[in-house]
Protein backbone atom coordinates (compact mmCIF):
# COMPACT_ATOMS: atom_id res chain seq x y z
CA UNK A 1 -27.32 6.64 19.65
CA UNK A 2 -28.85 3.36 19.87
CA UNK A 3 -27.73 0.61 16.71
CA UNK A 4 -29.14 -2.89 15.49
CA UNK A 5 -26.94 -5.09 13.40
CA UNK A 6 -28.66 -7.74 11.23
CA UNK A 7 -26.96 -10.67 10.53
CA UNK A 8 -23.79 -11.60 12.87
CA UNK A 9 -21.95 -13.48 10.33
CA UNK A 10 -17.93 -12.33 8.76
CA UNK A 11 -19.41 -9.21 8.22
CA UNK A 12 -21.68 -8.38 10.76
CA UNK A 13 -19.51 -9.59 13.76
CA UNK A 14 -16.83 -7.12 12.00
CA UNK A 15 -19.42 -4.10 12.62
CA UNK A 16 -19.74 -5.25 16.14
CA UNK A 17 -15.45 -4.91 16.11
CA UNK A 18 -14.80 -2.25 14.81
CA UNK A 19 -17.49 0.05 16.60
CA UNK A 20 -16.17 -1.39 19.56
CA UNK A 21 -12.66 -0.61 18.88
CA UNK A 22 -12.91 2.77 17.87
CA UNK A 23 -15.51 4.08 19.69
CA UNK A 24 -13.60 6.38 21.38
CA UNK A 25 -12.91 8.45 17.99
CA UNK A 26 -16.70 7.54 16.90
CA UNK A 27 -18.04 9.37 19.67
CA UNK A 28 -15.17 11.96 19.01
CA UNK A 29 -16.21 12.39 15.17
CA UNK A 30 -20.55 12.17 15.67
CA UNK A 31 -20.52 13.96 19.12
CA UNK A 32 -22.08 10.82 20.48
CA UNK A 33 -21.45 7.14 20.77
CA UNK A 34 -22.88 4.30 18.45
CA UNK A 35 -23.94 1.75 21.05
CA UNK A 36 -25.41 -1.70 19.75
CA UNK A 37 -28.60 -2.44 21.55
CA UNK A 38 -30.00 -5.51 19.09
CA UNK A 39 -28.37 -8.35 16.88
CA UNK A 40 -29.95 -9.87 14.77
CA UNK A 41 -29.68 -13.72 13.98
CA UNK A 42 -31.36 -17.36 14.17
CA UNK A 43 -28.19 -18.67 16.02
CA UNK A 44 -26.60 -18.18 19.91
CA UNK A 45 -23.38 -16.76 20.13
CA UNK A 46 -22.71 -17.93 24.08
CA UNK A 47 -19.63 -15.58 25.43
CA UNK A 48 -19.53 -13.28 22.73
CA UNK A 49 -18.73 -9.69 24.44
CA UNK A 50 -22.76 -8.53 22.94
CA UNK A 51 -24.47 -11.93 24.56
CA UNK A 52 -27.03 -9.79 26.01
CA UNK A 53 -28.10 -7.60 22.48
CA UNK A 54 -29.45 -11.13 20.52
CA UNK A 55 -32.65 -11.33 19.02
CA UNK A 56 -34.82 -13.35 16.76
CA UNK A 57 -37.45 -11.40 15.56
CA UNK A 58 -36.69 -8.45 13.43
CA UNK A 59 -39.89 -6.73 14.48
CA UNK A 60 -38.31 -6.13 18.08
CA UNK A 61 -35.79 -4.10 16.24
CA UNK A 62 -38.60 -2.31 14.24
CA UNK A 63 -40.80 -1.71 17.30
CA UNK A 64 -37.87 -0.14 19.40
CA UNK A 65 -38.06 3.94 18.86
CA UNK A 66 -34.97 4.14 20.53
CA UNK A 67 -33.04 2.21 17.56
CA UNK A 68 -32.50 5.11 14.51
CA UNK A 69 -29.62 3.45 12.74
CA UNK A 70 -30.11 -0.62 11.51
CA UNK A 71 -26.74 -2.41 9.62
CA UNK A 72 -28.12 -5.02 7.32
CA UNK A 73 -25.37 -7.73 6.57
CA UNK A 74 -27.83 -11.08 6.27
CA UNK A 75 -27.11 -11.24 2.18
CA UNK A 76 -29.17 -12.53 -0.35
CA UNK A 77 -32.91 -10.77 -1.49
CA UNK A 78 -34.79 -11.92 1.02
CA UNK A 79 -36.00 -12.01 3.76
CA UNK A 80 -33.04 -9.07 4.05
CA UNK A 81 -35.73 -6.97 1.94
CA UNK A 82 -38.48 -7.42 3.67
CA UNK A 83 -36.51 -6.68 7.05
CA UNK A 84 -34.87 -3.47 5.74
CA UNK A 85 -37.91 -1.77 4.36
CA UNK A 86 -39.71 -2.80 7.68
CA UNK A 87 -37.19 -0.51 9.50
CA UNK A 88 -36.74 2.32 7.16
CA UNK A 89 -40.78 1.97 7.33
CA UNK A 90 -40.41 2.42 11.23
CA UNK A 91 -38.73 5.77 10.33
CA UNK A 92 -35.20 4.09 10.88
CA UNK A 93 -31.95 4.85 8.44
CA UNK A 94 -30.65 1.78 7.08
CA UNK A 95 -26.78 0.60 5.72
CA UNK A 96 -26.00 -2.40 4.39
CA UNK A 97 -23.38 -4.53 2.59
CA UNK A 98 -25.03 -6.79 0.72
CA UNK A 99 -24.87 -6.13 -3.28
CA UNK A 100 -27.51 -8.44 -4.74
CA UNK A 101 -30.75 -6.76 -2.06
CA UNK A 102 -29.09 -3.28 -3.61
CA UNK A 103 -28.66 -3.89 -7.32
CA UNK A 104 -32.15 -5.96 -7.05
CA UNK A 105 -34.01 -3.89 -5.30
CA UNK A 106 -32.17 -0.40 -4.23
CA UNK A 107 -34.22 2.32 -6.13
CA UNK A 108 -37.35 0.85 -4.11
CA UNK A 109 -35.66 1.50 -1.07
CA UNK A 110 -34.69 5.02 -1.69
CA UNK A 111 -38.21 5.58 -2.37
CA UNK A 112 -39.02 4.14 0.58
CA UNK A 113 -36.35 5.60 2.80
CA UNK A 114 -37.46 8.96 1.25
CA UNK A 115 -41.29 8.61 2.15
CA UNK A 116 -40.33 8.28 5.35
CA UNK A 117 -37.72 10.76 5.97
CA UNK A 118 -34.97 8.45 6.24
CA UNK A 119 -32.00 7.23 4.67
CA UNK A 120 -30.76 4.15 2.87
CA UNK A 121 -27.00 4.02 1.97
CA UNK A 122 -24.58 1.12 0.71
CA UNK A 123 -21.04 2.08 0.71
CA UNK A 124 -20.13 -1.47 1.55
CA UNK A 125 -21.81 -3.38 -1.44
CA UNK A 126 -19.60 -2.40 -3.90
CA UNK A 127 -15.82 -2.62 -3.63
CA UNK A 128 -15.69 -3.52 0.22
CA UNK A 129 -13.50 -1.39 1.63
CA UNK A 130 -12.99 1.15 -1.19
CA UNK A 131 -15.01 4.38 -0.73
CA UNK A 132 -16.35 4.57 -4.13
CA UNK A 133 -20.36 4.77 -3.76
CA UNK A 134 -19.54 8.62 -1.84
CA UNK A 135 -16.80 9.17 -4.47
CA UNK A 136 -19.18 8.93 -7.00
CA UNK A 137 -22.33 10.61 -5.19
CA UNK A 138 -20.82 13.26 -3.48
CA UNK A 139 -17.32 14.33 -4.26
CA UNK A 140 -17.82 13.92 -8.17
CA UNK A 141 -21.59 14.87 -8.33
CA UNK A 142 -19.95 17.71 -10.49
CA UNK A 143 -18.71 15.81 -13.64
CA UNK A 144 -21.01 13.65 -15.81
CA UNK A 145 -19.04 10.31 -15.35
CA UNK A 146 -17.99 8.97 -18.90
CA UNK A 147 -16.58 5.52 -17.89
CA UNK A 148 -16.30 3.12 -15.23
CA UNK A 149 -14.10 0.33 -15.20
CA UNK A 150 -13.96 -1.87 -12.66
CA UNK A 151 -11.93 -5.33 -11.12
CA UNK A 152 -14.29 -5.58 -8.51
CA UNK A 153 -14.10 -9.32 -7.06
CA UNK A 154 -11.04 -10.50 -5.36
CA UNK A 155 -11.79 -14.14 -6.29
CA UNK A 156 -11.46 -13.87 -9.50
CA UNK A 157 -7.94 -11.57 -9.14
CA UNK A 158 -6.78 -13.94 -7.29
CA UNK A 159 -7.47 -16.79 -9.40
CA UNK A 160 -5.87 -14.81 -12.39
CA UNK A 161 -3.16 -13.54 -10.80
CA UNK A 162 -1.67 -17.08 -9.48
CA UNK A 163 -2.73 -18.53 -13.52
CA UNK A 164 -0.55 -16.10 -14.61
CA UNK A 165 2.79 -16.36 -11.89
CA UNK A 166 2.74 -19.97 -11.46
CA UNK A 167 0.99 -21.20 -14.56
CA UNK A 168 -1.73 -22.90 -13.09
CA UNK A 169 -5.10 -24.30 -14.59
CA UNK A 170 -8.10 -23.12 -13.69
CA UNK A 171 -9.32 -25.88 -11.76
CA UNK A 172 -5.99 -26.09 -9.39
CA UNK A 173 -6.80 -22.35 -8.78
CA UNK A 174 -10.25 -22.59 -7.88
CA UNK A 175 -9.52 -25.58 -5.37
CA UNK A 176 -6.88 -23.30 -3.95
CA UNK A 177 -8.88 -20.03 -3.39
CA UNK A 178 -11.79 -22.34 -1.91
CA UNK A 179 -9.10 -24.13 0.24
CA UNK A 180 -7.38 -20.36 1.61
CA UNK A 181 -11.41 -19.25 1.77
CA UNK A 182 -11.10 -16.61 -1.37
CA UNK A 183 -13.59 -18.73 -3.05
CA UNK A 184 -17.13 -20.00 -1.65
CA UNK A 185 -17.85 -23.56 -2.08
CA UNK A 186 -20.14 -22.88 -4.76
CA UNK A 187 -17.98 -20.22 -6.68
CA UNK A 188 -20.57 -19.47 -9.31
CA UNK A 189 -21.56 -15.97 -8.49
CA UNK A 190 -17.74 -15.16 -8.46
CA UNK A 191 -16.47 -17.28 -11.17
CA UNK A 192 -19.22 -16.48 -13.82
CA UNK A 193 -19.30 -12.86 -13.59
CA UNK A 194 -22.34 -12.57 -11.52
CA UNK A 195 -21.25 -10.58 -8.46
CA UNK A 196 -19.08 -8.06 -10.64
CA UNK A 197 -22.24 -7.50 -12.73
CA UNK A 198 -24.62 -6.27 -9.96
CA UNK A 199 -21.83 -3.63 -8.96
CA UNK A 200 -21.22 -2.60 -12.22
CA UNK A 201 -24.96 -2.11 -12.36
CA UNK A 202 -25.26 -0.40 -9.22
CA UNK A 203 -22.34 2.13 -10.04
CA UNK A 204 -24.41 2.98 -13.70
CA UNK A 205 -27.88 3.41 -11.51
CA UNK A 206 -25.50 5.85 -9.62
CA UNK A 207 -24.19 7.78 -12.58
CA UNK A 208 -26.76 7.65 -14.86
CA UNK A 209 -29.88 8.46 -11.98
CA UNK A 210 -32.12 5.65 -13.62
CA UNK A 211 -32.56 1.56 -12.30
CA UNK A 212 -29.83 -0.56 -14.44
CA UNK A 213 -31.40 -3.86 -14.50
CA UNK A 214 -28.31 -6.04 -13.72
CA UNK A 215 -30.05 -9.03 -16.02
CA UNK A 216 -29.60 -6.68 -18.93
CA UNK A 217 -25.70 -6.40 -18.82
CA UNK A 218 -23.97 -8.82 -20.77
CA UNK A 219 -21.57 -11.55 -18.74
CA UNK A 220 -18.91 -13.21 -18.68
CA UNK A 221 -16.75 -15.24 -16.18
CA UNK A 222 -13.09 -16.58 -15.75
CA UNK A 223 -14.17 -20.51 -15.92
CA UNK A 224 -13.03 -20.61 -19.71
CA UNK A 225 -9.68 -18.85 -19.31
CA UNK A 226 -6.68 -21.22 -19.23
CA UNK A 227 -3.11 -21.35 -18.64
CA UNK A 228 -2.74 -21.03 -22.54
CA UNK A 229 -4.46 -18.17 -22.72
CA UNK A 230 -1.91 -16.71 -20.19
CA UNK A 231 1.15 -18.23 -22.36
CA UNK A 232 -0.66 -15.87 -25.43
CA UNK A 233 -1.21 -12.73 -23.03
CA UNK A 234 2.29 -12.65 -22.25
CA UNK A 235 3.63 -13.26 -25.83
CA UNK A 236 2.00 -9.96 -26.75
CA UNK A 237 2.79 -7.93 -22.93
CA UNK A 238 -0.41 -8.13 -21.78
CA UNK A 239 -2.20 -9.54 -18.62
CA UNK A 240 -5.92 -10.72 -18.30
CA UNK A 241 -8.34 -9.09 -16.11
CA UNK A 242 -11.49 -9.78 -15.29
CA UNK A 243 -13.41 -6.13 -15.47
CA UNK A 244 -16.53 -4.92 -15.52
CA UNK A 245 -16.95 -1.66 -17.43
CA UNK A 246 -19.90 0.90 -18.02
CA UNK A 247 -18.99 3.24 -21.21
CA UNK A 248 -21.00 6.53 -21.83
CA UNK A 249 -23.13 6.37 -25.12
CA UNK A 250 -25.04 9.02 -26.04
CA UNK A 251 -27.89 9.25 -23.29
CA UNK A 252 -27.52 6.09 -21.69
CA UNK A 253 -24.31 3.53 -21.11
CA UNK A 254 -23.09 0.56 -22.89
CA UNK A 255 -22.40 -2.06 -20.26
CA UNK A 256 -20.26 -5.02 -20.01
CA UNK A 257 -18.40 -7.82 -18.01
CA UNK A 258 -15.69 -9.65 -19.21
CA UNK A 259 -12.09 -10.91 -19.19
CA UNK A 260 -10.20 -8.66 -21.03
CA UNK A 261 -6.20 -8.13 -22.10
CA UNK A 262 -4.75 -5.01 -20.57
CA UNK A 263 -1.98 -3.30 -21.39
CA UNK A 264 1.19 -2.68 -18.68
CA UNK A 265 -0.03 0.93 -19.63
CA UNK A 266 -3.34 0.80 -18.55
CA UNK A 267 -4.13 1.29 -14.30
CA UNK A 268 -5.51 -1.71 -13.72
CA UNK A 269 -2.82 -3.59 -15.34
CA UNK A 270 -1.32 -3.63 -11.85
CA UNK A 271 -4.06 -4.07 -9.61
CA UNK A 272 -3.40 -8.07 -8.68
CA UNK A 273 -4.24 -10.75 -5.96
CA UNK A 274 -7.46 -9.58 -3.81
CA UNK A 275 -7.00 -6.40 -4.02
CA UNK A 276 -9.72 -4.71 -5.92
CA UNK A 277 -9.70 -1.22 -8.47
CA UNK A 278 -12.10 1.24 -9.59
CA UNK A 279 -11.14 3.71 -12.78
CA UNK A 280 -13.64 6.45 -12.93
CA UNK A 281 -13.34 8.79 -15.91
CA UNK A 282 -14.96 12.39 -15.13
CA UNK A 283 -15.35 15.18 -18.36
CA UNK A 284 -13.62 17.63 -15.98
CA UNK A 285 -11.88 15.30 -13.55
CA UNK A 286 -10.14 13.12 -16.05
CA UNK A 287 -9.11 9.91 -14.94
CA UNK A 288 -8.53 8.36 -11.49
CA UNK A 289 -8.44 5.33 -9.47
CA UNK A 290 -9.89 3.78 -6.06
CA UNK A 291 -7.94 1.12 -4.91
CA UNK A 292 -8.31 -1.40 -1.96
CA UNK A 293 -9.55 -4.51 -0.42
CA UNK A 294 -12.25 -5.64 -1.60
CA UNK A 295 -13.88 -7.88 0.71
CA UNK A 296 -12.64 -9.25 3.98
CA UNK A 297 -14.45 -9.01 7.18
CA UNK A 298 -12.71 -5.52 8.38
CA UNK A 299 -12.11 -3.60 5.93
CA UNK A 300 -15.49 -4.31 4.95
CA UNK A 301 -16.98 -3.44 8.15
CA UNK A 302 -14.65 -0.20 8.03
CA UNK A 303 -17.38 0.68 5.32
CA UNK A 304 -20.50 -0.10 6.88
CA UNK A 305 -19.51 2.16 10.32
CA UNK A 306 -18.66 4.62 7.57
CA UNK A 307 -21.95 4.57 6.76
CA UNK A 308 -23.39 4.93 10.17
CA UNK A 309 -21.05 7.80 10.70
CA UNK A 310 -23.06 9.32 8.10
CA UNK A 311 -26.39 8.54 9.02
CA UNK A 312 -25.40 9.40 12.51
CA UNK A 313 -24.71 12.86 11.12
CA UNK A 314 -27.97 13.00 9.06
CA UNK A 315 -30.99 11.64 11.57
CA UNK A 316 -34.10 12.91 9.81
CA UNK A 317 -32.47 14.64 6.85
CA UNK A 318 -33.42 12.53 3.96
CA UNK A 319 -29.87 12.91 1.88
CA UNK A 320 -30.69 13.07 -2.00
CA UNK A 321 -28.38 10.30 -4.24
CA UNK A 322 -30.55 10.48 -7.05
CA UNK A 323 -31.16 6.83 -7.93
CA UNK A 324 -34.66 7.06 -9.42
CA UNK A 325 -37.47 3.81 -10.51
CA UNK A 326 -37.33 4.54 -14.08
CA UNK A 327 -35.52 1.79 -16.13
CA UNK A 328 -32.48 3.15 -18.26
CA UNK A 329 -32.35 1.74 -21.29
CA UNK A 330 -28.90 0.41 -22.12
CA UNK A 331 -27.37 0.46 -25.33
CA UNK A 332 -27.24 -2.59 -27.54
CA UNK A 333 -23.98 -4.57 -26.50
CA UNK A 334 -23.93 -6.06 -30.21
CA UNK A 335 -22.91 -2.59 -31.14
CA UNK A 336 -20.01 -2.50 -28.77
CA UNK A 337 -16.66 -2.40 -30.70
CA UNK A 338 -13.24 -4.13 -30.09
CA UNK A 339 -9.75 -5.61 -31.46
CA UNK A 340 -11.01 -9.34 -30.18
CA UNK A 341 -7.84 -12.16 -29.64
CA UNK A 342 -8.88 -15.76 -30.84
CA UNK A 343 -7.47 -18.97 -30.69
CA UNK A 344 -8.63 -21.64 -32.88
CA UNK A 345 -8.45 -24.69 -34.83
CA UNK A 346 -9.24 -23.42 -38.49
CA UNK A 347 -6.01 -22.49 -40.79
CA UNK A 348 -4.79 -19.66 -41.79
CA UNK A 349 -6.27 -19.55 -45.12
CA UNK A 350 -9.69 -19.52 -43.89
CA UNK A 351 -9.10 -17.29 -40.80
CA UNK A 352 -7.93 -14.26 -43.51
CA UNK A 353 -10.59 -15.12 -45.63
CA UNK A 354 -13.01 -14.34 -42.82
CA UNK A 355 -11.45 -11.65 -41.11
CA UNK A 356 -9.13 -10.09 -43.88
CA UNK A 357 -6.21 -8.56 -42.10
CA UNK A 358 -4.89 -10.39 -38.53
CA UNK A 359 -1.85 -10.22 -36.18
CA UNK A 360 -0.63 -14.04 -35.49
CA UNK A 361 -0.12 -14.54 -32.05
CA UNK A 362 3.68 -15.13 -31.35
CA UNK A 363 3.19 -19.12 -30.17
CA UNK A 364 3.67 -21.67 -32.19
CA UNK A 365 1.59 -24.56 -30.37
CA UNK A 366 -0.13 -28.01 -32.41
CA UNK A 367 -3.52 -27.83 -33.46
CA UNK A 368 -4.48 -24.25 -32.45
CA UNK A 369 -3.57 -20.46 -34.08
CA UNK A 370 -3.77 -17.15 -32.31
CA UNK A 371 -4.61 -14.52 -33.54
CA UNK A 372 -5.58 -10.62 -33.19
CA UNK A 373 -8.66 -9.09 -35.21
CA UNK A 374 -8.87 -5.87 -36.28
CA UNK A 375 -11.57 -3.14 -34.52
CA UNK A 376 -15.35 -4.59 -35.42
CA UNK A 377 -18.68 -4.14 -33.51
CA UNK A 378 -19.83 -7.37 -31.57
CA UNK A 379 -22.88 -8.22 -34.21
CA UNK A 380 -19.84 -8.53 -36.96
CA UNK A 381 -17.52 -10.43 -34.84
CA UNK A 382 -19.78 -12.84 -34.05
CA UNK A 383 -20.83 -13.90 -37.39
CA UNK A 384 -17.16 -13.95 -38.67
CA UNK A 385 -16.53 -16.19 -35.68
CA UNK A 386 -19.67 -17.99 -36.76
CA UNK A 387 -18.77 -18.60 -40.14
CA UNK A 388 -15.26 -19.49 -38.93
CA UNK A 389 -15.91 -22.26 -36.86
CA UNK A 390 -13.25 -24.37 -34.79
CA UNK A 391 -13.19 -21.42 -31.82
CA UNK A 392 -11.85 -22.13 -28.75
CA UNK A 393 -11.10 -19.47 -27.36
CA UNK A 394 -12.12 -15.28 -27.26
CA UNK A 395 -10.78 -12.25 -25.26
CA UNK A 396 -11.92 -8.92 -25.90
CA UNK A 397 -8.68 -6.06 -26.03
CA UNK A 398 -9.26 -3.27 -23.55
């Protein structure tokens, strides 16, 4: 069966390895082999072991009948959009790794996929090399999925986790991700939230069968956590984790990402450095947890040929995930409740005068209190904190 891969960068060029490395027990598994006949990309790779399969122009890909299965690992909206629905279009199946085309613009490809008897699939975009996306569309299609939680970039663990061992400042830990190549040179979409947000809003399009518009879920990053704010989180036994979470309410889900204090109790207490954790909370299932890398060039890659695989096995049989256009409607994050840990410059007087009954934080540090709220929806913390004044700090309990 004849393959394209577009894009031949980390990921891409990690297709190309591992199809060629197992192809043996590819062919074994699908009854055939998955041979590369096109790659994709603006540059020249001389004396790499595919010289011969490079291409500029998508449309040769598009054109070829004899391709039926196209990897898509360009990132970014476009032109990666725009190339994709060309090829399912063309009547081709289509996987790819790239999060922001599929929590942008991945109920528009189902529909498209599904007009023309194809497939589009996208194990790879969320948790890299954890095999969540079929988890959750296939082996749990049974439960109604009450919560997700979710560390889901291994930048941000990894900046977290060395804050917390070694005591380091943010900065210093951002210079050394970027400098070990955790972090991109412009760490924004990492940092601030942003990638952890479109997966969390993928997985809820999953569960919930309506488009989560990622620009509706409230973010936050790790760029305003400090080594203090470690010192605190281990006064009281906790850690801080960056997590993105989608909560059942009612008819629709409450969504959020944040840093958040975890308990040694809780799963992904434990889950540190790059590695990467989803907790998925079924009503009949219960509780469990997907854990792995979550980005890397192979085990990434491991992913996308799982996808092929798949495809492989399903040429011309349109498989259902049920990911439909209509919006879903979130529910209103200033209704979300939580105990809420703040550090500030006020005194104590007026702190218990605007938030009646606190637990001080066990630090005694110059200019600054600690302290722990008691359960209140967002809309009331935030004009307590308001009214407060002198905040420098906030992180949400889990």
């Amino acid at each position: 069966m004849k393959v394209a891969i577009m894009g031949y960068g980390t990921i891409g060029s990690g297709v190309a390895k591992v199809l060629d490395t197992n192809k043996d027990i590819i062919k074994e598994r699908i009854g055939e082999s998955l041979d590369i006949k096109y790659i994709l990309d603006l540059r020249d790779f001389p004396g790499d072991p595919h010289e011969e399969c490079f291409v500029k122009d998508y449309m040769e890909i598009a054109n070829d009948k004899e391709v039926q299965i196209v990897v898509e690992t360009m990132g970014g909206v476009e032109p990666a959009f725009t190339f994709v629905k060309a090829m399912l279009e063309a009547g081709k199946s289509v996987t790819t790794s790239n999060k922001a085309l599929v929590a942008d613009k991945g109920a528009e490809l189902m529909q498209i996929a599904d007009a023309n008897n194809t497939n589009f699939v996208f194990e790879a975009a969320v948790g890299g090399g954890i095999p969540i996306i079929r988890t959750i569309t296939a082996c749990l299609t049974g439960d109604v999925i009450e919560e997700i939680d979710a560390i889901c970039n291994g930048t941000t663990n990894y900046m977290l986790t060395n804050m917390e061992q070694f005591g380091s400042d943010y900065d210093e830990i951002l210079a050394e991700a970027q400098a070990l190549g955790y972090a991109e040179k412009d760490p924004t979409a990492d940092v601030e939230g942003h990638d952890s947000c479109r997966k969390i809003a993928i997985l809820t399009s999953l569960i919930a069968g309506k488009n989560v518009d990622f620009n509706d879920i409230p973010t936050e990053g790790i760029s305003k956590i400090s080594s203090t704010d470690f010192k605190y989180a281990k006064a009281m036994g906790k850690s801080i984790k960056l997590i993105a979470r989608s909560v059942k309410s009612g008819d629709t889900y409450s969504c959020r990402v944040a840093p958040y204090l975890v308990t040694p109790e809780q799963m992904l207490y434990h889950v540190s450095g790059v590695m990467n954790a989803v907790a998925v909370k079924g009503n009949m299932l219960g509780e469990s947890m997907y854990y792995g890398a979550g980005a890397g060039a192979l085990p990434t890659a491991s992913a996308v040929v799982g996808d092929m695989v798949f495809l492989a096995r399903n040429v011309e049989r349109p498989v259902k995930i049920g990911w439909s256009d209509e919006k879903l409607e979130l529910a209103n994050p200033a209704e979300q409740s939580f105990k809420y840990f703040v550090r500030t410059s006020a005194l104590q007087s007026d702190i218990e005068n605007e938030f009646g009954k606190v637990e001080y934080a066990g630090l005694d540090l110059d200019n600054e209190v600690g302290f722990v709220t008691e359960e209140m929806t967002e809309a009331e913390f935030n004009e307590r904190q308001a009214a407060l004044g002198g905040i420098i700090s906030v992180i949400r309990f889990f």
